[in-house]
C-alpha atoms as a PDB file:
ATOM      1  CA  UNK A   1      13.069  -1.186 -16.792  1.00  0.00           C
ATOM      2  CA  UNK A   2      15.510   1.707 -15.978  1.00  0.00           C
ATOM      3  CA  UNK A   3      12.959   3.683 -13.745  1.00  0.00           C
ATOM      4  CA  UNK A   4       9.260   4.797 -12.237  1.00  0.00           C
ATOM      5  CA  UNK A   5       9.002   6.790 -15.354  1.00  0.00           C
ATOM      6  CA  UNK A   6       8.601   3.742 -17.659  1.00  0.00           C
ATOM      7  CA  UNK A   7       6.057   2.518 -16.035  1.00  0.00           C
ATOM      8  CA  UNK A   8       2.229   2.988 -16.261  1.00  0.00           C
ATOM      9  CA  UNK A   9      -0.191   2.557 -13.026  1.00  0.00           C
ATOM     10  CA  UNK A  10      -4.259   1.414 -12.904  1.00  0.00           C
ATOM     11  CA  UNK A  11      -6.666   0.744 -10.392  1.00  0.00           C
ATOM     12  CA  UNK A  12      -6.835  -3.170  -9.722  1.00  0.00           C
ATOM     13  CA  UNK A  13     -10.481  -3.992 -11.561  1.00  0.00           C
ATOM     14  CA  UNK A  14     -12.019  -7.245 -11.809  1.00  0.00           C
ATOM     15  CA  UNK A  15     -10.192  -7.575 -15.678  1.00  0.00           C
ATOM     16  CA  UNK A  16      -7.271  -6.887 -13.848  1.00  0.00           C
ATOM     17  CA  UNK A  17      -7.209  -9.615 -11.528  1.00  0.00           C
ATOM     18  CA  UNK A  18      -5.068 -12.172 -13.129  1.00  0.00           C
ATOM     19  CA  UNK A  19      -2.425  -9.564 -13.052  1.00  0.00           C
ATOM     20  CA  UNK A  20      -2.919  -8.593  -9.679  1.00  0.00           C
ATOM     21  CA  UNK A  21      -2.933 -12.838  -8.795  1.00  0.00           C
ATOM     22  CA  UNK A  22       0.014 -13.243 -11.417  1.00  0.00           C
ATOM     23  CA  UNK A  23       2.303 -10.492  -9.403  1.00  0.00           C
ATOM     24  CA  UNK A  24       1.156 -12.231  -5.984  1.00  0.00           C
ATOM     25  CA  UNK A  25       1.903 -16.063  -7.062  1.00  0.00           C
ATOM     26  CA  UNK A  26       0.641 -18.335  -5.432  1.00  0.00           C
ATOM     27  CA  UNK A  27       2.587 -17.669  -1.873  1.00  0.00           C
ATOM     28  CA  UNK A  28      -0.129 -14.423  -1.819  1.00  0.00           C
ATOM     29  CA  UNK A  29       2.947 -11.648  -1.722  1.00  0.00           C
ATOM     30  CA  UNK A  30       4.033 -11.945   1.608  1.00  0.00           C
ATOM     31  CA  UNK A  31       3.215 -14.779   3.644  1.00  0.00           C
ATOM     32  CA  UNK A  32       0.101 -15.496   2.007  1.00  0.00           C
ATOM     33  CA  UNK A  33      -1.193 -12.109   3.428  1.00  0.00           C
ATOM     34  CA  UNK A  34      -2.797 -11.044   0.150  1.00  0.00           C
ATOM     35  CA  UNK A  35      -2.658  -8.002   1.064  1.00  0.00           C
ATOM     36  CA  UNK A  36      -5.877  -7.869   3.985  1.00  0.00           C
ATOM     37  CA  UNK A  37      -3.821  -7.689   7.074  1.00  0.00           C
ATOM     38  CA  UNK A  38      -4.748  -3.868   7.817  1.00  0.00           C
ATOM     39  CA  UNK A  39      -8.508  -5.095   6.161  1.00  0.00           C
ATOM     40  CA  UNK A  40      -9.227  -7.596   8.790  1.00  0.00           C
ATOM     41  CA  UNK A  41      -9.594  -7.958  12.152  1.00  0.00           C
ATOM     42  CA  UNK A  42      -6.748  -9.650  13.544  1.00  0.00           C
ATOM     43  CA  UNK A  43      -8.136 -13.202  14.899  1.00  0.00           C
ATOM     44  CA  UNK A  44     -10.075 -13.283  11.065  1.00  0.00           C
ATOM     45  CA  UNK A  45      -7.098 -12.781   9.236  1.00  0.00           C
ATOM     46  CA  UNK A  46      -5.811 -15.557  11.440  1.00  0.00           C
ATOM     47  CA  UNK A  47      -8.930 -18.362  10.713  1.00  0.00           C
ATOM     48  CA  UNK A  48      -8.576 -17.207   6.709  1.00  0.00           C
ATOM     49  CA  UNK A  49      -5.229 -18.779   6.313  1.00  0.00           C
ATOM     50  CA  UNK A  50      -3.695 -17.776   2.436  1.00  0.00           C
ATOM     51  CA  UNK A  51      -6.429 -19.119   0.097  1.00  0.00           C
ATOM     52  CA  UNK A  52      -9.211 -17.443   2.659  1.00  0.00           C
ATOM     53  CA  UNK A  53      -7.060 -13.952   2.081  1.00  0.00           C
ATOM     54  CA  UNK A  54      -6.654 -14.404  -1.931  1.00  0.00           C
ATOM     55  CA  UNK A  55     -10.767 -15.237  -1.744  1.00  0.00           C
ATOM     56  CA  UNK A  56     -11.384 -11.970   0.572  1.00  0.00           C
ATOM     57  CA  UNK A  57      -9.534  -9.555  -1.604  1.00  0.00           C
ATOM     58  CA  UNK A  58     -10.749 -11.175  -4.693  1.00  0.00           C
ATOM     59  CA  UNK A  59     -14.087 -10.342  -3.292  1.00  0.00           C
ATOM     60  CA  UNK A  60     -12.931  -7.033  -3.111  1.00  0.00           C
ATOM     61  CA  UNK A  61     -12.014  -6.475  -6.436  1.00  0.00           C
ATOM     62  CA  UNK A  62     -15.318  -8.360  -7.978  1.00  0.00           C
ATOM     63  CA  UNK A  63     -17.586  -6.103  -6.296  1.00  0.00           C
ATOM     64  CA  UNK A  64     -16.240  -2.954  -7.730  1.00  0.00           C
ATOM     65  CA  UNK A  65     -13.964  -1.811  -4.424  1.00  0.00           C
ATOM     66  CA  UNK A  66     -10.959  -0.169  -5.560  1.00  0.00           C
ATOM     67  CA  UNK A  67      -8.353  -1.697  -3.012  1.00  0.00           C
ATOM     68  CA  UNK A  68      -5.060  -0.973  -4.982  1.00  0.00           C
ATOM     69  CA  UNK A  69      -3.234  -0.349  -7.563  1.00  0.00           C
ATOM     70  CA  UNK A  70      -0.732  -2.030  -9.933  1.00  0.00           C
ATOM     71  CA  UNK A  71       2.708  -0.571 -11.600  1.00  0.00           C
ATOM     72  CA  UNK A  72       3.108  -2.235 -15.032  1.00  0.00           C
ATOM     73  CA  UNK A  73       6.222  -2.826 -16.878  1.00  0.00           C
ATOM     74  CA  UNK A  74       4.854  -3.207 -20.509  1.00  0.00           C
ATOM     75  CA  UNK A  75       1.717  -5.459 -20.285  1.00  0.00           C
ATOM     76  CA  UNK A  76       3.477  -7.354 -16.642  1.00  0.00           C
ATOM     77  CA  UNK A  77       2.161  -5.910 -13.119  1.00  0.00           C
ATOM     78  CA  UNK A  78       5.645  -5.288 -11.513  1.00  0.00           C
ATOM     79  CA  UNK A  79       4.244  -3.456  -8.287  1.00  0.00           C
ATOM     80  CA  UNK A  80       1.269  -3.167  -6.211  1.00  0.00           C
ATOM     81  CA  UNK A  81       0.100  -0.681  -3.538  1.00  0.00           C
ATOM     82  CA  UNK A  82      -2.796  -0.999  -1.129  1.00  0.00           C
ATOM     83  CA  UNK A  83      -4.312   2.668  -0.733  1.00  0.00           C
ATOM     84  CA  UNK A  84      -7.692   3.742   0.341  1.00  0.00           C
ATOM     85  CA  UNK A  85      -9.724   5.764   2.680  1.00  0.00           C
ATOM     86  CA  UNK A  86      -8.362   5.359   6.224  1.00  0.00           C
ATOM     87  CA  UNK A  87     -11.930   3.609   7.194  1.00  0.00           C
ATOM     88  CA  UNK A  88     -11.260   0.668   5.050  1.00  0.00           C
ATOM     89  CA  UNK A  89      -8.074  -0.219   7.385  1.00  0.00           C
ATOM     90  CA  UNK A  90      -9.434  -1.658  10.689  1.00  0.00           C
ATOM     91  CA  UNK A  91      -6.166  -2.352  12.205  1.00  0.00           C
ATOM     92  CA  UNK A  92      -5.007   1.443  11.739  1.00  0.00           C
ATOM     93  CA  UNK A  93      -7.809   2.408  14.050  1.00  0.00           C
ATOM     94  CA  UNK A  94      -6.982   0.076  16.740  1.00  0.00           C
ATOM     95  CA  UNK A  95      -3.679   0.794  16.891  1.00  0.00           C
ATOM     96  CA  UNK A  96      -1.626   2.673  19.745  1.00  0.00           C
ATOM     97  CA  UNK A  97       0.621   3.854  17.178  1.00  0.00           C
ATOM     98  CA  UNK A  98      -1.338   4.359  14.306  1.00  0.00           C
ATOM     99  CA  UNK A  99      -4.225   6.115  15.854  1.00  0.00           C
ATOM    100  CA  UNK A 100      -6.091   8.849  14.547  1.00  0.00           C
ATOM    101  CA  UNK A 101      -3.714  12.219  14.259  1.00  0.00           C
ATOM    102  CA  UNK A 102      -6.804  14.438  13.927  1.00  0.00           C
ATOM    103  CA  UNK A 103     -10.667  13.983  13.000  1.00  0.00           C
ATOM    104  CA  UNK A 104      -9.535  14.907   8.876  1.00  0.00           C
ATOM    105  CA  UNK A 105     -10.768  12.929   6.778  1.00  0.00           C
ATOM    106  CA  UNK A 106      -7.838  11.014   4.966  1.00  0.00           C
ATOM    107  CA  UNK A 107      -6.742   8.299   2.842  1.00  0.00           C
ATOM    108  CA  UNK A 108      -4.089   6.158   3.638  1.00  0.00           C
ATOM    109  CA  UNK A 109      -1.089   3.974   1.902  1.00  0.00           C
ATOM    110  CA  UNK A 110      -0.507   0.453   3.714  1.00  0.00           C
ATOM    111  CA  UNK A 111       1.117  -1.543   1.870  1.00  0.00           C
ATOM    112  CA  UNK A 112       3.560  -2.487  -1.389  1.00  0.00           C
ATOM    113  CA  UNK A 113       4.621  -5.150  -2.936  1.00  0.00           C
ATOM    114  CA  UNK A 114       7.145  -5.223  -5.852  1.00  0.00           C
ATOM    115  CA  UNK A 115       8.846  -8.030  -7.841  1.00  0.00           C
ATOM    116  CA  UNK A 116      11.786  -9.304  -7.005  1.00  0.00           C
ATOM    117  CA  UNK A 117      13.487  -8.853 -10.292  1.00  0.00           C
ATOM    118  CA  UNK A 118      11.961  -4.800  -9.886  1.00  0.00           C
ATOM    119  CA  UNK A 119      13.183  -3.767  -6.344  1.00  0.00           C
ATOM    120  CA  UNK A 120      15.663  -1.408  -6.116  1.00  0.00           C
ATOM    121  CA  UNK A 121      14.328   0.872  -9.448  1.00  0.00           C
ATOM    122  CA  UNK A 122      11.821   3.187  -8.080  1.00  0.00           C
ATOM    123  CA  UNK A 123       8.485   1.181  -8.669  1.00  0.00           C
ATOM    124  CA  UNK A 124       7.314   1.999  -5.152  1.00  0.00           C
ATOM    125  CA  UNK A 125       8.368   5.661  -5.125  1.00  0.00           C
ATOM    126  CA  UNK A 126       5.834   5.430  -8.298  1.00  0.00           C
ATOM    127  CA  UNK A 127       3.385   3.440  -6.709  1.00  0.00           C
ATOM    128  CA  UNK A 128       3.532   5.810  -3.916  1.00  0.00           C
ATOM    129  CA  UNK A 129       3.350   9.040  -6.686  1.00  0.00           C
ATOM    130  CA  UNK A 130       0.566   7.066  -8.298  1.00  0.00           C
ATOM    131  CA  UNK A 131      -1.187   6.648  -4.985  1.00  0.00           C
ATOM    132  CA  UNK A 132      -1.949  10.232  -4.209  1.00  0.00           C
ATOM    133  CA  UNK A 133      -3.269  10.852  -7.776  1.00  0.00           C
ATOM    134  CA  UNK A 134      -5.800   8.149  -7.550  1.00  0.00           C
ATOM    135  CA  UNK A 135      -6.908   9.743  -3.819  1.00  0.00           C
ATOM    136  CA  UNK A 136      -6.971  13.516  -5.292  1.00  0.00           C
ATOM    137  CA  UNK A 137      -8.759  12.476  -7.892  1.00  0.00           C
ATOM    138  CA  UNK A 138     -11.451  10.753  -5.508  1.00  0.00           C
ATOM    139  CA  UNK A 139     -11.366  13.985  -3.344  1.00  0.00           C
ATOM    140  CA  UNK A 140      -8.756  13.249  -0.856  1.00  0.00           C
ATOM    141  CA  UNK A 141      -6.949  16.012   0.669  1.00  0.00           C
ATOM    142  CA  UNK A 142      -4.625  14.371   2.732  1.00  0.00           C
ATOM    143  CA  UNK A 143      -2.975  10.724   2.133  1.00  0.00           C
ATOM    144  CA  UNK A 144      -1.166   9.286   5.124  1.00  0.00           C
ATOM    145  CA  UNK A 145       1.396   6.827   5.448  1.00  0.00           C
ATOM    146  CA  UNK A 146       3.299   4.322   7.661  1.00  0.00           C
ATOM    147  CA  UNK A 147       6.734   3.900   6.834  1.00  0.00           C
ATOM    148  CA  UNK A 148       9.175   1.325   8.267  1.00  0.00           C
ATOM    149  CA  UNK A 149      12.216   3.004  10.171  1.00  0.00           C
ATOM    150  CA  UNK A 150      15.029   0.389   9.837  1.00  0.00           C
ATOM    151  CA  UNK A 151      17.164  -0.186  12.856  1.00  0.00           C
ATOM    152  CA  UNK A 152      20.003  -1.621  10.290  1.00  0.00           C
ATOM    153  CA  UNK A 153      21.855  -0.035   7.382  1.00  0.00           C
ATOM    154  CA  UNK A 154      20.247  -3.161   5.478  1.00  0.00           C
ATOM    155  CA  UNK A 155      16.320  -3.809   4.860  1.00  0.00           C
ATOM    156  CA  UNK A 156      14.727  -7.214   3.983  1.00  0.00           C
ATOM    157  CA  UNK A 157      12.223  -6.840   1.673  1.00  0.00           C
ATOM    158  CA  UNK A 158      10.003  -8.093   4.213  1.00  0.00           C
ATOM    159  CA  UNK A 159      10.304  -5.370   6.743  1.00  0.00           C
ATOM    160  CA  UNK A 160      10.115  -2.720   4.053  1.00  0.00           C
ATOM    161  CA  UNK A 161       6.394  -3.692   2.710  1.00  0.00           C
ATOM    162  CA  UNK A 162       5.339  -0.775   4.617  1.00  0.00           C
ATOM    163  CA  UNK A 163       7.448   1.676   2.707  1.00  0.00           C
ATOM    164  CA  UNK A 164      10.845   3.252   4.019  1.00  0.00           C
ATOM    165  CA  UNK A 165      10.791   7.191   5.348  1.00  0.00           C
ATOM    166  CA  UNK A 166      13.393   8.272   2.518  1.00  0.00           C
ATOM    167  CA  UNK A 167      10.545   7.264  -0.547  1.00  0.00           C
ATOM    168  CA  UNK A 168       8.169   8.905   1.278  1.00  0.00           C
ATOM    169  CA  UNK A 169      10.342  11.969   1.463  1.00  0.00           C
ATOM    170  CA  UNK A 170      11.166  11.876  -1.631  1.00  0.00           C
ATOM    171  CA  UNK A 171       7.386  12.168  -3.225  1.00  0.00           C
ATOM    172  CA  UNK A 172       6.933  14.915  -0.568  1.00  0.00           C
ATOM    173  CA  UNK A 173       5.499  13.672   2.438  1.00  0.00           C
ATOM    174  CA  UNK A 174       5.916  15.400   5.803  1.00  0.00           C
ATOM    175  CA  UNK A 175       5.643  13.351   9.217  1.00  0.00           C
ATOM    176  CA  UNK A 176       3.034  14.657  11.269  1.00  0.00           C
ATOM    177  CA  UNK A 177       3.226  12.364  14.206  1.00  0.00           C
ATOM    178  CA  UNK A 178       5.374   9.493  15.797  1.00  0.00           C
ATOM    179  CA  UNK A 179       4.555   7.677  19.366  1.00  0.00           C
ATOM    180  CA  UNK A 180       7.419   5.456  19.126  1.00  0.00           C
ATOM    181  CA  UNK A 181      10.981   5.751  17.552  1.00  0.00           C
ATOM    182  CA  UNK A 182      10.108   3.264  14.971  1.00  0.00           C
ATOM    183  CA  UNK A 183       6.461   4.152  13.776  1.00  0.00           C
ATOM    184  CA  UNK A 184       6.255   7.701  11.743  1.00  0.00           C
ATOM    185  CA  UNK A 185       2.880   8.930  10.248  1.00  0.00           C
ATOM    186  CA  UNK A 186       3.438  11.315   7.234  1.00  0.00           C
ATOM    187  CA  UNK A 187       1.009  12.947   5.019  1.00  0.00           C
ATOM    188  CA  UNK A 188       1.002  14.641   1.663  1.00  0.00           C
ATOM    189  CA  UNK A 189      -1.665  17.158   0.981  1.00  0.00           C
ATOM    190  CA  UNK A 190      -2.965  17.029  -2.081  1.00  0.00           C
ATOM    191  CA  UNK A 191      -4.586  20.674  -1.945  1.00  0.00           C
ATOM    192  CA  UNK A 192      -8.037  18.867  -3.027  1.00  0.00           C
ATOM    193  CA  UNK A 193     -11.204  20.472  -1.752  1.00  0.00           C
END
């Protein structure tokens, strides 16, 4: 895969899940987060544990939620991003940093997760590109994000889940607010009604 362009992006479905579970493995992405640590309140995600995550977003997907969506490579999920309606993200809401900017209504980009063998070739700045078509296209006008400010010239994965400022940049976001050095909100408006 030499870049975003060759790849093709869908909303995670219920026929979709294997890929979505494939792309995960069984460690969950990250720390067996499956991807519900902004979903959750914090002492639930705690009691859940890995398999009690992969059931809860499973869930998710089963029931006709759209929580994310997937960058393929061919017919192999190579990246997923967690995107929805800023209401679906608990944790944003009761955060000092990540409180609400304004009363808009807006969707918002938490988290990615790309495979190994993909980092480093723009599947999250597609992801990310991806992401604001699926919210236009649901009505959004204004998608909000979270990125990770390194402190170092080098990023662990890890750290970077959230997305880094310079991708967000890139796809033409504009920080709107920041109440500490290392936790930016940026938004891209869509120009949806």
């Amino acid at each position: 895969m030499a870049d975003d362009e060759a790849l093709t992006f869908h909303v995670v479905t219920a026929d979709r899940w294997v890929d979505l579970e494939a792309l995960f493995g069984p460690g969950g992405a990250c720390s067996g987060c499956w991807c519900m640590y902004f979903r959750l309140p914090r002492s639930e995600f705690n009691e859940l544990h890995s398999a009690g995550r992969r059931e809860a977003i499973k869930s998710l997907v089963e029931s006709g939620a759209e929580p994310g969506l997937l960058a393929y490579d061919g017919d192999r999920a190579v990246g997923w991003v967690c995107v929805g309606p800023r209401e679906q993200f608990p944790i944003l809401e009761r955060s000092r940093y990540y409180r609400r900017v304004d009363d808009k209504p807006v969707w918002s980009v938490v988290c990615f997760f790309v495979a190994k063998s993909c980092r480093r070739r723009g599947v999250t700045s597609g992801l990310l590109r991806a992401s604001v078509e699926h919210a236009a296209s649901r009505g959004a006008s204004i998608v909000e994000g979270y990125p990770f400010v390194p402190r170092k010239p080098k990023v662990d994965d890890l750290s970077a889940y959230r997305g880094l400022p310079s991708v967000f940049e890139r796809v033409g976001f504009v920080e709107v607010a920041r109440r500490h050095d290392d936790h930016p909100i940026v938004r891209y408006y869509t120009g949806a009604p």
